[in-house]
N, C-alpha and C. Protein backbone atom coordinates (compact mmCIF):
# COMPACT_ATOMS: atom_id res chain seq x y z
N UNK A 1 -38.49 24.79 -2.60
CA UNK A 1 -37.62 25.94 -2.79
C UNK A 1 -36.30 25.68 -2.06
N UNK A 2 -35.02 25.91 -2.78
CA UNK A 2 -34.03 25.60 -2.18
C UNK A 2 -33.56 27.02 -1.55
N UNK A 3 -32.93 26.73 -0.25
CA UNK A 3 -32.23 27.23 0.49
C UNK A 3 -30.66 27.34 0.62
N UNK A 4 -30.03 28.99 0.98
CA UNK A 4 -29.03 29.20 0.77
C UNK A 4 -28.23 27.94 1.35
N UNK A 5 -28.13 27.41 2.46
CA UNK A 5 -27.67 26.08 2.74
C UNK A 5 -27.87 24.98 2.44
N UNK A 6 -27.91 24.47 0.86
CA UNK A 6 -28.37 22.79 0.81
C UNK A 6 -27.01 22.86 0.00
N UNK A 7 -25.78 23.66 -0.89
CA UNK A 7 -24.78 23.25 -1.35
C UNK A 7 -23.81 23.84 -0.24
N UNK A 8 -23.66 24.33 1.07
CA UNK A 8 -23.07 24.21 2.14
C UNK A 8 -22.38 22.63 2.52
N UNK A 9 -20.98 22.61 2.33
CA UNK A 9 -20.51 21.16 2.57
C UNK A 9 -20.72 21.33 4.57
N UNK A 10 -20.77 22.20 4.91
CA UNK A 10 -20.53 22.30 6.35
C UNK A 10 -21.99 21.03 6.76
N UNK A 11 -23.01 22.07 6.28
CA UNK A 11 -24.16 20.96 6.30
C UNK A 11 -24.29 19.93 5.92
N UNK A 12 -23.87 19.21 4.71
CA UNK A 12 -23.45 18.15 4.23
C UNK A 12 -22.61 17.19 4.68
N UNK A 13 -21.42 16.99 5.30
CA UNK A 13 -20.37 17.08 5.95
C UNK A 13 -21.27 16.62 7.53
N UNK A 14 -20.64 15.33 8.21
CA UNK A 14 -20.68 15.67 9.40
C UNK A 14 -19.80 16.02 10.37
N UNK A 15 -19.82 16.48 11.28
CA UNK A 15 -18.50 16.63 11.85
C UNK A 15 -17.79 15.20 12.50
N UNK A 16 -15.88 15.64 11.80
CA UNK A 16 -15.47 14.26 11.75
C UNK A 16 -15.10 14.25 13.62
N UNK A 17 -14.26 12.69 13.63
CA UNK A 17 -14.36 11.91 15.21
C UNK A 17 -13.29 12.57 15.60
N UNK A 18 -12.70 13.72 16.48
CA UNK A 18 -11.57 13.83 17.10
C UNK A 18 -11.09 13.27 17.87
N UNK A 19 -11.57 12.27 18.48
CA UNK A 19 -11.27 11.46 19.15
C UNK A 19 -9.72 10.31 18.81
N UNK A 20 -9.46 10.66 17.47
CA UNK A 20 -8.33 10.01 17.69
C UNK A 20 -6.96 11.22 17.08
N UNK A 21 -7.36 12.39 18.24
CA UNK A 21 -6.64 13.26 18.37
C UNK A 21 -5.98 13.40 19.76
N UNK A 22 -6.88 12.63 20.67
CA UNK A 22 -6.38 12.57 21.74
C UNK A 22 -5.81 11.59 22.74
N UNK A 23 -4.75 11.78 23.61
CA UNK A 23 -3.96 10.68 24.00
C UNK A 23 -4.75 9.43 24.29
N UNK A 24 -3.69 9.05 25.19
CA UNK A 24 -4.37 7.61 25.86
C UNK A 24 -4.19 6.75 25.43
N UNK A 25 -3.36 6.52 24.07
CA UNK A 25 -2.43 5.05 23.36
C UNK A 25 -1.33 4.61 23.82
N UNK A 26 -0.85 3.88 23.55
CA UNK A 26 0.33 3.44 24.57
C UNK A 26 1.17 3.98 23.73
N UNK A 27 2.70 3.94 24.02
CA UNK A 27 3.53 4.68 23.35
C UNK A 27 4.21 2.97 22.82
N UNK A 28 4.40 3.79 21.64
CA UNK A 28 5.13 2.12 20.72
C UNK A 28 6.57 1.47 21.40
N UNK A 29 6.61 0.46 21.18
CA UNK A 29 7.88 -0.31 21.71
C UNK A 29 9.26 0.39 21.04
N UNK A 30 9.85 0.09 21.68
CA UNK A 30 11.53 0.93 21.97
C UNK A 30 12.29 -0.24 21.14
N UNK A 31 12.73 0.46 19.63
CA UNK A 31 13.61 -0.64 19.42
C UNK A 31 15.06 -1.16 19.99
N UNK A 32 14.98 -2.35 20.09
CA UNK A 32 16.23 -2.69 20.33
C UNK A 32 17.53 -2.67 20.07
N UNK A 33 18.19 -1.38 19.85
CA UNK A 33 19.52 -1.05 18.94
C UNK A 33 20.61 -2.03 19.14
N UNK A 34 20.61 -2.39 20.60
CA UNK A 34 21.36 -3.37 21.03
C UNK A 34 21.72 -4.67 19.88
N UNK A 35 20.72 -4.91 18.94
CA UNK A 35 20.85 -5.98 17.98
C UNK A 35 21.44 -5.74 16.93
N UNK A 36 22.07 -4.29 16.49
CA UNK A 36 22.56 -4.16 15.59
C UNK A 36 24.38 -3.86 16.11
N UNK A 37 25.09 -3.84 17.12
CA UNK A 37 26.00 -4.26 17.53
C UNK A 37 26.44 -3.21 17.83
N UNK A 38 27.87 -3.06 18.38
CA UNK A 38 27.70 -1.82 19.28
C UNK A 38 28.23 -0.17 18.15
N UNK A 39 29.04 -1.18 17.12
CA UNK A 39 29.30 0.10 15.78
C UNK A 39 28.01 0.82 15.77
N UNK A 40 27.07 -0.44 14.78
CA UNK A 40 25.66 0.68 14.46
C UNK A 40 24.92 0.93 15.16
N UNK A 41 24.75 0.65 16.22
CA UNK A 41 24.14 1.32 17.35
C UNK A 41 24.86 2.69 18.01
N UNK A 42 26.01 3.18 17.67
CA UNK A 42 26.54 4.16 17.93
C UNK A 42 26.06 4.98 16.61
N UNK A 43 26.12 4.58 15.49
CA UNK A 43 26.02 5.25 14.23
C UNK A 43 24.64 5.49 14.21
N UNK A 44 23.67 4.77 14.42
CA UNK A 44 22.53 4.74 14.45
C UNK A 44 22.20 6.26 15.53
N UNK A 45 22.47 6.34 16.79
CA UNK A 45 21.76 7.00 17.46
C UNK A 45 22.13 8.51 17.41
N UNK A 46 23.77 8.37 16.66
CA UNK A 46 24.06 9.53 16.29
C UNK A 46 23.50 10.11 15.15
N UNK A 47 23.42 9.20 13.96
CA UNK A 47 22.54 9.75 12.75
C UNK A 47 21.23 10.53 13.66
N UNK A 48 20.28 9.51 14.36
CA UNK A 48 18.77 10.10 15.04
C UNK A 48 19.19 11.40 15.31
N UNK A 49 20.48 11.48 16.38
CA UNK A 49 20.37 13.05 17.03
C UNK A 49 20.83 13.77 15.96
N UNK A 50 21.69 13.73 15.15
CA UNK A 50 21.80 15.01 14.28
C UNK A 50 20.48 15.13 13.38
N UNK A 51 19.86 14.00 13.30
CA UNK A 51 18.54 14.29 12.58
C UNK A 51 17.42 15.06 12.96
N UNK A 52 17.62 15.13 14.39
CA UNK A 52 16.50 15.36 15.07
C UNK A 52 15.63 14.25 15.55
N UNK A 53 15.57 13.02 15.19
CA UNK A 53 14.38 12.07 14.83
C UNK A 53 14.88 11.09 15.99
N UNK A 54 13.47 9.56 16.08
CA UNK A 54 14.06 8.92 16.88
C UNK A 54 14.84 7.62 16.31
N UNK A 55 15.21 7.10 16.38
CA UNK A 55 16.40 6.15 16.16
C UNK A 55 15.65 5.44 15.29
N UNK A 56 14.28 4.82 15.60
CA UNK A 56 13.55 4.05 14.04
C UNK A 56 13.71 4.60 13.14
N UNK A 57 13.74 5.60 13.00
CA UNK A 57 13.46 6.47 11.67
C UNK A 57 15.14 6.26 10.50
N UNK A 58 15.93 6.25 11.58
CA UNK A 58 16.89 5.83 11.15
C UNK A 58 17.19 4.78 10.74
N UNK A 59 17.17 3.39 11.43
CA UNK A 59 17.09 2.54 11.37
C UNK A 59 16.39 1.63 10.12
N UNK A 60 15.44 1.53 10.30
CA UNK A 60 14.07 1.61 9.36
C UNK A 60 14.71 1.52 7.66
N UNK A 61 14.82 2.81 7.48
CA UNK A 61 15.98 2.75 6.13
C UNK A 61 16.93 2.49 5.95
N UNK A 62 18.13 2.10 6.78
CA UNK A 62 19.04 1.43 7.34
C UNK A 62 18.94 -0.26 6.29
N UNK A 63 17.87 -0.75 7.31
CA UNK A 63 17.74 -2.35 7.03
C UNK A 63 16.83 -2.37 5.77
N UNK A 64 16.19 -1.33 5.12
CA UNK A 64 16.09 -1.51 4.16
C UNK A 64 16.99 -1.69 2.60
N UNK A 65 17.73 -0.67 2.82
CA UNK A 65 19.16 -0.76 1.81
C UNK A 65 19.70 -1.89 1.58
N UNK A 66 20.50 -2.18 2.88
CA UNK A 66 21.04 -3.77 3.35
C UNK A 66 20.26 -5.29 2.75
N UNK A 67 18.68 -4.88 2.64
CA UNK A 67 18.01 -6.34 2.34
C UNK A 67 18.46 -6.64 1.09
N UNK A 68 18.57 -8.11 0.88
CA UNK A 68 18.81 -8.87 -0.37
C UNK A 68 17.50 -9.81 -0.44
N UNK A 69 17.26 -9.61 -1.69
CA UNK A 69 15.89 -10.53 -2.11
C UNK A 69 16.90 -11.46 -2.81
């Protein structure tokens, strides 16, 4: 005889790992803006702050545009 809980996903379902909810990773490496010279490194960090964001984020799509295959 089935029971109100056998199509319950809760029961089905185990509970997932939170564990990678919580700190204790290192924080990622700091790019080096310095390599993009001192123009886009000014342009760069100003885009981040009016973005809100941190400077990879900027960046990132930056050197993507620029690539030539």
């Amino acid at each position: 005889m089935a029971t109100q809980f056998d199509d319950d996903p809760i029961v089905l379902w185990p509970l997932p790992d939170m564990s990678v909810l919580q700190s204790g990773r290192r924080d990622p490496p700091k790019l080096p803006l310095e390599l993009f010279g001192a123009a886009w490194q000014d342009w760069i960090e100003g885009a981040a702050q009016a973005s809100a964001c941190p400077a990879d984020y900027v960046a990132g799509p930056l050197l993507a545009s620029v690539w030539r295959s």
